[in-house]
PDB file of N, CA and C in Angstrom:
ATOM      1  N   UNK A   1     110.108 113.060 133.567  1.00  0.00           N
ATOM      2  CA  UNK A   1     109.339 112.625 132.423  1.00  0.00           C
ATOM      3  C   UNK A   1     110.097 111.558 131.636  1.00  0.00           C
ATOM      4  N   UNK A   2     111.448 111.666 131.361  1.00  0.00           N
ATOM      5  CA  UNK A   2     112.246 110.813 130.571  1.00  0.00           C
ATOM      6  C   UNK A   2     112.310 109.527 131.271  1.00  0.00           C
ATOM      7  N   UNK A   3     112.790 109.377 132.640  1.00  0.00           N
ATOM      8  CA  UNK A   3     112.894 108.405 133.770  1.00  0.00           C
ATOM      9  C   UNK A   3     111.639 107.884 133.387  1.00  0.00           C
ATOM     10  N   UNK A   4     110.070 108.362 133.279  1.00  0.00           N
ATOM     11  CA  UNK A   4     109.179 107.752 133.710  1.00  0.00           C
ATOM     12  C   UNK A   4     108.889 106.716 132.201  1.00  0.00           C
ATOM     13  N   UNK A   5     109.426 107.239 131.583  1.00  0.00           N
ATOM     14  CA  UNK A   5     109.629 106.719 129.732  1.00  0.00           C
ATOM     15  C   UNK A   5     110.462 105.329 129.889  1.00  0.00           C
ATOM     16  N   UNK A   6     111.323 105.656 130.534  1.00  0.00           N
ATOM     17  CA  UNK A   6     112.692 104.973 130.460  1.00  0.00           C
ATOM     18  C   UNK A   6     112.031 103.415 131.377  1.00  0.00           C
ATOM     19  N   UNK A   7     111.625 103.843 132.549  1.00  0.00           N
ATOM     20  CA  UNK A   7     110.607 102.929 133.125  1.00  0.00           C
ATOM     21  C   UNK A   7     109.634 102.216 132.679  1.00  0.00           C
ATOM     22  N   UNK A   8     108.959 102.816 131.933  1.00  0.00           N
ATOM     23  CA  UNK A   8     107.726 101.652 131.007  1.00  0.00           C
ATOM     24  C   UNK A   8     108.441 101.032 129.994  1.00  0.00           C
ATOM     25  N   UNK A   9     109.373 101.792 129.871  1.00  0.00           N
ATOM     26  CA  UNK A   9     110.103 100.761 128.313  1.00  0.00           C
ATOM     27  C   UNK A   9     110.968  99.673 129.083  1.00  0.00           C
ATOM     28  N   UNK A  10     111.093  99.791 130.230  1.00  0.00           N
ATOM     29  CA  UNK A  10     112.071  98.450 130.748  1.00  0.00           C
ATOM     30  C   UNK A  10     110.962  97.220 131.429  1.00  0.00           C
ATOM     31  N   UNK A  11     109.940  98.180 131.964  1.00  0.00           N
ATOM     32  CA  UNK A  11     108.630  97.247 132.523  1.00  0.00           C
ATOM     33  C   UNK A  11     108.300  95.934 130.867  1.00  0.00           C
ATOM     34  N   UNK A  12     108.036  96.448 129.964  1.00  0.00           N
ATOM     35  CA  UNK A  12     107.654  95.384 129.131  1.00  0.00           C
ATOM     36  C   UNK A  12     108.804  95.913 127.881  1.00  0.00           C
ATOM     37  N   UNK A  13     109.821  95.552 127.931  1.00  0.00           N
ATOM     38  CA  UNK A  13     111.030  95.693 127.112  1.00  0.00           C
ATOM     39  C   UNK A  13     110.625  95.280 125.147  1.00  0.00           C
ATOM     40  N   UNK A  14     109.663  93.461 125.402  1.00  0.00           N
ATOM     41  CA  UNK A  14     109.209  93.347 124.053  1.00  0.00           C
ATOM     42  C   UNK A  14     108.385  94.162 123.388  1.00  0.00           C
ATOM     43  N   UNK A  15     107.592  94.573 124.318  1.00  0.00           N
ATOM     44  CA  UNK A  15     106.436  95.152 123.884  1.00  0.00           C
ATOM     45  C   UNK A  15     107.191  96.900 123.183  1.00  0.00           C
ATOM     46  N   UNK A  16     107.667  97.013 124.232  1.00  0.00           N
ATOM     47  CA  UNK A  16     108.673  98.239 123.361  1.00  0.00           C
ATOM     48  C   UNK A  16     109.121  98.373 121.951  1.00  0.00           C
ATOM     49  N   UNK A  17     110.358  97.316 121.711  1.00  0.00           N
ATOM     50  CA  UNK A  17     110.496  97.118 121.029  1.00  0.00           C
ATOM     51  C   UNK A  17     109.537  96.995 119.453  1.00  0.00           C
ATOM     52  N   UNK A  18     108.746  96.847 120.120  1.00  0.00           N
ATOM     53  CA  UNK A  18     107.648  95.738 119.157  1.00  0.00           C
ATOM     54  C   UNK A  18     107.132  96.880 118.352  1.00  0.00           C
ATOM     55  N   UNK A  19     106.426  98.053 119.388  1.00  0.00           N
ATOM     56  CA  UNK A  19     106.113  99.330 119.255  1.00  0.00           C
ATOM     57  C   UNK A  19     106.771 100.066 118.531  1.00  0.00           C
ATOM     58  N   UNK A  20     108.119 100.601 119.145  1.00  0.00           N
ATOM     59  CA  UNK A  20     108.869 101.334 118.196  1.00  0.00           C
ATOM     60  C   UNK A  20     109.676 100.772 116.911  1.00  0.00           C
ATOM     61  N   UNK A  21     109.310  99.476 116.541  1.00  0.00           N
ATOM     62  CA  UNK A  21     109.615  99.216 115.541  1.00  0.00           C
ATOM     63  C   UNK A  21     108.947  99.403 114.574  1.00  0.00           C
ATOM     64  N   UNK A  22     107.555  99.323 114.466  1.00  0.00           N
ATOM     65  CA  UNK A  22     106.164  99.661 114.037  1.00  0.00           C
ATOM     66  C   UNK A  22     106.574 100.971 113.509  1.00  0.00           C
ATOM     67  N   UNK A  23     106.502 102.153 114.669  1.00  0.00           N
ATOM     68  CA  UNK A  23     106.948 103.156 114.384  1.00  0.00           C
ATOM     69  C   UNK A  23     108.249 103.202 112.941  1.00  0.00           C
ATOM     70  N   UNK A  24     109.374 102.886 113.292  1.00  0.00           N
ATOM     71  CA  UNK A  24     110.272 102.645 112.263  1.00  0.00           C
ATOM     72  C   UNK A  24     109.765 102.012 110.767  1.00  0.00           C
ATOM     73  N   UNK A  25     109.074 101.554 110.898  1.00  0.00           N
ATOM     74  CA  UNK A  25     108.661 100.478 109.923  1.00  0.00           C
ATOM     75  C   UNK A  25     107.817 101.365 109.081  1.00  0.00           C
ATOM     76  N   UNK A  26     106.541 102.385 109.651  1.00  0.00           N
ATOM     77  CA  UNK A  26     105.822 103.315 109.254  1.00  0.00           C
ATOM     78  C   UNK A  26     106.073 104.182 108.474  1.00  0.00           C
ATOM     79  N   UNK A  27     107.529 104.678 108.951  1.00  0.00           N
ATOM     80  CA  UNK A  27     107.928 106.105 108.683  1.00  0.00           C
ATOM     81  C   UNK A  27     108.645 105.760 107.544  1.00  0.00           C
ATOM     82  N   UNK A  28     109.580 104.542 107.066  1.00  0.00           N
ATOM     83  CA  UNK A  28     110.392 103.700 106.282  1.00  0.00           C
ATOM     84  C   UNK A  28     108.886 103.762 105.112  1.00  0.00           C
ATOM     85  N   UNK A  29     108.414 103.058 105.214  1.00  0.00           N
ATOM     86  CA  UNK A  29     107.366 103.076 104.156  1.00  0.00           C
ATOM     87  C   UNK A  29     106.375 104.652 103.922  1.00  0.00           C
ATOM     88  N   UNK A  30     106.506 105.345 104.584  1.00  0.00           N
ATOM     89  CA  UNK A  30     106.222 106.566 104.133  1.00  0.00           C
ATOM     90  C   UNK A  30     107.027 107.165 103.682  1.00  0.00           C
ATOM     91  N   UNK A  31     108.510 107.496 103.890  1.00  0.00           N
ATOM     92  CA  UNK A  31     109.633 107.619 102.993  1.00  0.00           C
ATOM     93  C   UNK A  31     109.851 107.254 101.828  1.00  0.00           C
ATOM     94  N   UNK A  32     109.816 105.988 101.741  1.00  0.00           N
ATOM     95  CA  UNK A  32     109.764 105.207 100.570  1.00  0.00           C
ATOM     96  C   UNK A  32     108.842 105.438  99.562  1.00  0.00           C
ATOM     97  N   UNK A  33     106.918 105.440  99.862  1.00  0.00           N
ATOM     98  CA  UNK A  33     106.521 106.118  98.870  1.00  0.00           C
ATOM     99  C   UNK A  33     106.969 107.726  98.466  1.00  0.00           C
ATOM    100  N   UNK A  34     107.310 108.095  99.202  1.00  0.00           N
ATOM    101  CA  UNK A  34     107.264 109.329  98.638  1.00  0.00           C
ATOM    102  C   UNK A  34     108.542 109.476  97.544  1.00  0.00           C
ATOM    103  N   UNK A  35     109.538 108.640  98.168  1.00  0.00           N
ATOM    104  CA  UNK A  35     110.697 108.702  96.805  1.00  0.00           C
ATOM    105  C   UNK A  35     109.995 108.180  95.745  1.00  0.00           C
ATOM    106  N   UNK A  36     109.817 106.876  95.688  1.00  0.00           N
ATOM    107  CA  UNK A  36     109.131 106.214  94.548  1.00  0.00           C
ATOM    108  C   UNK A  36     107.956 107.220  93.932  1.00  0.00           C
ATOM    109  N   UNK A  37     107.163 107.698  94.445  1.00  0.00           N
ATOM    110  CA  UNK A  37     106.325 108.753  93.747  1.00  0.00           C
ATOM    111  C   UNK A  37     106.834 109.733  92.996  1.00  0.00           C
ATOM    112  N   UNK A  38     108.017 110.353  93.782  1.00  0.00           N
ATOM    113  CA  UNK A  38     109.155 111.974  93.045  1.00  0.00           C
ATOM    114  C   UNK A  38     109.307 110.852  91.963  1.00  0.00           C
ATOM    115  N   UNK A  39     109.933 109.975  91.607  1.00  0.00           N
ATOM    116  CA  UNK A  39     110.929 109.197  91.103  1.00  0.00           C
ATOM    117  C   UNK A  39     109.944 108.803  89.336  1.00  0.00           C
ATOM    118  N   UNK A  40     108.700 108.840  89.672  1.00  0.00           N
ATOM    119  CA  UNK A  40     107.556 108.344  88.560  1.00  0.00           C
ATOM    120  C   UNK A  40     107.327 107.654  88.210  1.00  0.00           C
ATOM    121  N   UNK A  41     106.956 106.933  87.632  1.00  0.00           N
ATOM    122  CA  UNK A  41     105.705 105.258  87.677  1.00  0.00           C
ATOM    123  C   UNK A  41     106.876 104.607  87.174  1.00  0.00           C
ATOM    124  N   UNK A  42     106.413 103.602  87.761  1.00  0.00           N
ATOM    125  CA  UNK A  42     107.331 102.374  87.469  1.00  0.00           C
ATOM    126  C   UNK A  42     107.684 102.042  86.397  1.00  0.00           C
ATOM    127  N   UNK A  43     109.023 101.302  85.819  1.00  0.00           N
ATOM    128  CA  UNK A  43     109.300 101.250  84.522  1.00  0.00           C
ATOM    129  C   UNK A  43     109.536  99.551  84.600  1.00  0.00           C
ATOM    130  N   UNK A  44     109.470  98.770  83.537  1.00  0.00           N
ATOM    131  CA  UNK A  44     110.298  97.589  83.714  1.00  0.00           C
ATOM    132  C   UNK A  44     109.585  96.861  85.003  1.00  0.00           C
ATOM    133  N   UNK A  45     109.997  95.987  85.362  1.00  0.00           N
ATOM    134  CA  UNK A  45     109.393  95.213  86.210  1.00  0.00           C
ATOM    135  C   UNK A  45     109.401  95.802  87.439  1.00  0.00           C
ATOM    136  N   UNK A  46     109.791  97.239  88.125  1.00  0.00           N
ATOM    137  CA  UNK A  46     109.123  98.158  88.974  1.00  0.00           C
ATOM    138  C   UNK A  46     109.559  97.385  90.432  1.00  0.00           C
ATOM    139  N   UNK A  47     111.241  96.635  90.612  1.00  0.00           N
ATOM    140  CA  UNK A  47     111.561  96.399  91.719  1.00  0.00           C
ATOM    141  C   UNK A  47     111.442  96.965  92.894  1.00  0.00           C
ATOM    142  N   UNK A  48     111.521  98.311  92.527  1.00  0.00           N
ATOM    143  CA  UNK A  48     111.444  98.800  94.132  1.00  0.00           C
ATOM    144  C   UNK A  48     110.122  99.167  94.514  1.00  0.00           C
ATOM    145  N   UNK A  49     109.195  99.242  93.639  1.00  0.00           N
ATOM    146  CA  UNK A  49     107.955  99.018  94.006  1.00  0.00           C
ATOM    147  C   UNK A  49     107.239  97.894  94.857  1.00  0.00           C
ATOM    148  N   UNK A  50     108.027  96.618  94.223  1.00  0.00           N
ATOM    149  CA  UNK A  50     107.497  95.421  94.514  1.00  0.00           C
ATOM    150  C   UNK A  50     108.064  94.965  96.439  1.00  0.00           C
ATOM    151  N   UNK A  51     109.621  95.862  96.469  1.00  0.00           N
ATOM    152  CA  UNK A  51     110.017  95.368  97.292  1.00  0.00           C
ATOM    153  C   UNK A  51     109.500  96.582  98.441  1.00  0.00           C
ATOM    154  N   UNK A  52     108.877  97.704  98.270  1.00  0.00           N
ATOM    155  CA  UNK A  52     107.775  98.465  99.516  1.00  0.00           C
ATOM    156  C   UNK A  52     106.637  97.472  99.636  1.00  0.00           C
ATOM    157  N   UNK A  53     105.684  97.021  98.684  1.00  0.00           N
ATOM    158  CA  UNK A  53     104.776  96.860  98.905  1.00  0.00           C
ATOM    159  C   UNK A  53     104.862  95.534  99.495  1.00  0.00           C
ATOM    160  N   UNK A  54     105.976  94.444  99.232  1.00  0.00           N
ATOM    161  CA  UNK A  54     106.338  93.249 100.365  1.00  0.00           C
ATOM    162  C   UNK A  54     106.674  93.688 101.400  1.00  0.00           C
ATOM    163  N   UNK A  55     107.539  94.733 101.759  1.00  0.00           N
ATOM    164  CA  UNK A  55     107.864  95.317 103.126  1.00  0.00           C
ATOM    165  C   UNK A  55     106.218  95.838 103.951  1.00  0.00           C
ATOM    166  N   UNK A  56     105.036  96.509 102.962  1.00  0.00           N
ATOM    167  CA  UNK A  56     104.269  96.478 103.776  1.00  0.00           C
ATOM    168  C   UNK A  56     103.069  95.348 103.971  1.00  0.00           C
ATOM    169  N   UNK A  57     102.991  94.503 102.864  1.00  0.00           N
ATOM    170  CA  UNK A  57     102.705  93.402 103.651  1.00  0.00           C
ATOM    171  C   UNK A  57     102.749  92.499 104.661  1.00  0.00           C
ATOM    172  N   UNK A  58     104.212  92.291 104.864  1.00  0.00           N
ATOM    173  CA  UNK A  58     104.848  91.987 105.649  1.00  0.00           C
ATOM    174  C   UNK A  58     104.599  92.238 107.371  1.00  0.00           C
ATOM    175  N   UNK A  59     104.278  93.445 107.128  1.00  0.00           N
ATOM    176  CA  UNK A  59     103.936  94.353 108.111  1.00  0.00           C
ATOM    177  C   UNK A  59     102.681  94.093 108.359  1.00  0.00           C
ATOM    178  N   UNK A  60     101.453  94.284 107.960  1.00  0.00           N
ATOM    179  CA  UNK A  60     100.240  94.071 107.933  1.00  0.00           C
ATOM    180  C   UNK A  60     100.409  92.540 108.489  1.00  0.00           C
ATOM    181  N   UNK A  61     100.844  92.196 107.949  1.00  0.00           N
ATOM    182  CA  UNK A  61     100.102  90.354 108.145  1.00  0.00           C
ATOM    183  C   UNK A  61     101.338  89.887 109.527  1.00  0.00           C
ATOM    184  N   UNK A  62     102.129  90.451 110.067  1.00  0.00           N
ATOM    185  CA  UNK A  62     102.854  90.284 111.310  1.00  0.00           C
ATOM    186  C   UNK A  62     102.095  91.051 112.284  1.00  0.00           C
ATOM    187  N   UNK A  63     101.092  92.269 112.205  1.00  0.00           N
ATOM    188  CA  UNK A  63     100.179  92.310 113.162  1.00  0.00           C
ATOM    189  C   UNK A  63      99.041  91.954 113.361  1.00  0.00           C
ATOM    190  N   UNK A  64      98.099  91.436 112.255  1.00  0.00           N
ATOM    191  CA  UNK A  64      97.047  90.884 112.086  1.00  0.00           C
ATOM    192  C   UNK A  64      97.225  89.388 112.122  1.00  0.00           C
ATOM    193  N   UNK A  65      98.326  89.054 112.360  1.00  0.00           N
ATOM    194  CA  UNK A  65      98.173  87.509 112.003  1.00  0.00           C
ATOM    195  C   UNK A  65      98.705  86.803 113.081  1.00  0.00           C
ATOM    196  N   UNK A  66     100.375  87.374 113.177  1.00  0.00           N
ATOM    197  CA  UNK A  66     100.855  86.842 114.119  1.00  0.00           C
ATOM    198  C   UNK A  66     101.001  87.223 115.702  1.00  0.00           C
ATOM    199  N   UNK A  67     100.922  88.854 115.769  1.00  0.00           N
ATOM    200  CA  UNK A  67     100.711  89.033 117.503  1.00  0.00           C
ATOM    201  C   UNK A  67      99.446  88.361 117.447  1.00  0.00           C
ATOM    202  N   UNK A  68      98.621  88.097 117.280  1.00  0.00           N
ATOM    203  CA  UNK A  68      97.099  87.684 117.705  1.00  0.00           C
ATOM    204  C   UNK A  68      97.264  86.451 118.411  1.00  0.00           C
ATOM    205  N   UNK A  69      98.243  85.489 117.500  1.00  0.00           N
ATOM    206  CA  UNK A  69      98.720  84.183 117.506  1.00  0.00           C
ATOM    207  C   UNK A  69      99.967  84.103 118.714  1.00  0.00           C
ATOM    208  N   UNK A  70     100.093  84.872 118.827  1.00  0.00           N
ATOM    209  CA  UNK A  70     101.207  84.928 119.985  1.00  0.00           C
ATOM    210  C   UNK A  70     100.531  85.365 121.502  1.00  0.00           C
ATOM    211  N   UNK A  71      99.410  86.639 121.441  1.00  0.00           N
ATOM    212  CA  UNK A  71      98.626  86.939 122.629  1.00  0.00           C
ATOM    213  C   UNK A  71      97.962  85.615 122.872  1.00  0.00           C
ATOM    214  N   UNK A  72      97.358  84.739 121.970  1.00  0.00           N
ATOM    215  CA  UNK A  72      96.743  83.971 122.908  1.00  0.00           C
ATOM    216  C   UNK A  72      97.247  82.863 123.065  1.00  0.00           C
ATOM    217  N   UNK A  73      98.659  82.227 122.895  1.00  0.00           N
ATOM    218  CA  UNK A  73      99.037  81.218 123.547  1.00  0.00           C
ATOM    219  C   UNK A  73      99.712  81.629 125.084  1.00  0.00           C
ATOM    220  N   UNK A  74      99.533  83.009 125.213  1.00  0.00           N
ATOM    221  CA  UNK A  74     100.206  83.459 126.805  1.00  0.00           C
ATOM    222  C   UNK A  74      99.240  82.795 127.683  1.00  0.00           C
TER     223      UNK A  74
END
């Protein structure tokens, strides 16, 4: 089962990557709200607020924008 894992992740190595970064990226911003939530509304200009919600933009608009832009110049 692991071998056969280990095999698709070497068959398309970017695409891996690409994937489990997503993953990482997900779980990072679900972490994150949840501190910022324990933590209670923002005070002051609410930096670390500002800097999740650029991290998930970021995110959003690198799969909606740019794989799209990248699948179809293949």
């Amino acid at each position: 089962m692991i071998a056969d894992l280990v095999a698709q992740i070497r068959a398309v190595p970017i695409a891996a990557v690409l994937e489990l970064g997503s993953v990482l990226v997900c779980v990072l911003l679900f972490l994150g709200t949840l501190v910022l939530l324990s933590s209670g509304p923002p005070t002051g200009r609410g930096d670390l607020w500002l800097a999740l919600i650029g991290l998930g933009t970021a995110f959003v608009v690198f799969w909606t924008v740019l794989v799209p832009l990248y699948e179809r110049t293949l």
